[in-house]
Protein backbone atom coordinates (compact mmCIF):
# COMPACT_ATOMS: atom_id res chain seq x y z
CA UNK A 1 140.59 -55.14 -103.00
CA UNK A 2 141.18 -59.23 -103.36
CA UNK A 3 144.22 -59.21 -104.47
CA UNK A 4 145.31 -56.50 -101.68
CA UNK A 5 143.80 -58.50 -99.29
CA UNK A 6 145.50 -61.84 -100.46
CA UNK A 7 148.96 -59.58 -100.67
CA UNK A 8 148.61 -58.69 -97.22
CA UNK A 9 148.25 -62.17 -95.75
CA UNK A 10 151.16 -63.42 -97.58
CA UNK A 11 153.50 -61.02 -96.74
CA UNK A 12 152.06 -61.42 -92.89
CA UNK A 13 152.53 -64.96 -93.10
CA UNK A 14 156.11 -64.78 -95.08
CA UNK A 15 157.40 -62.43 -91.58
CA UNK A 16 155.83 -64.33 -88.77
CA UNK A 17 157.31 -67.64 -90.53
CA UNK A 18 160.71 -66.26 -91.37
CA UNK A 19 160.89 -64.69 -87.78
CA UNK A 20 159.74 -68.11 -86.33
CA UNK A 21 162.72 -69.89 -88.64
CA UNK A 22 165.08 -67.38 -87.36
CA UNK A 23 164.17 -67.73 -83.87
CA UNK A 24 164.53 -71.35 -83.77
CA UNK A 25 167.65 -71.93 -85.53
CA UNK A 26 169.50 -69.31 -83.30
CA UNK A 27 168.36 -71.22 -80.08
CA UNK A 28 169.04 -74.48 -81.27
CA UNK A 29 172.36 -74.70 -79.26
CA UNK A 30 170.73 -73.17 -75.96
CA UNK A 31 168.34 -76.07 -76.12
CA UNK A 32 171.13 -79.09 -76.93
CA UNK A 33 169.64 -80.14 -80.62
CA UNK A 34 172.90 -79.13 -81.96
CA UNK A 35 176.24 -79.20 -80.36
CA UNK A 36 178.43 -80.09 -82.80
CA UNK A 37 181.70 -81.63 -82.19
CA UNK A 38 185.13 -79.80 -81.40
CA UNK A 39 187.59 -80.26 -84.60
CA UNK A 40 191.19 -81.29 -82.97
CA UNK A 41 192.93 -78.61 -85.03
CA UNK A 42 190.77 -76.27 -82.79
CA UNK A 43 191.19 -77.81 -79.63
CA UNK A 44 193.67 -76.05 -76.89
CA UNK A 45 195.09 -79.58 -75.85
């Protein structure tokens, strides 16, 4: 019944971080932390 218990948590914890990590790195460029820089071999000029 521990070690269920103590199973449970982990896996709940392991989701609501992972989800967390996921959400955050995909938003990163909506909120300007990461705008990277154009390469000139990309660039239409």
């Amino acid at each position: 019944m521990k070690n269920k218990m103590i199973t449970m948590m982990a896996v709940f914890g392991f989701t609501v971080l992972t989800f967390v990590a996921q959400t955050i790195s995909a938003s990163a460029c909506m909120w300007g932390a990461y705008q990277p820089k154009e390469p000139k071999l990309l660039s239409n000029k």
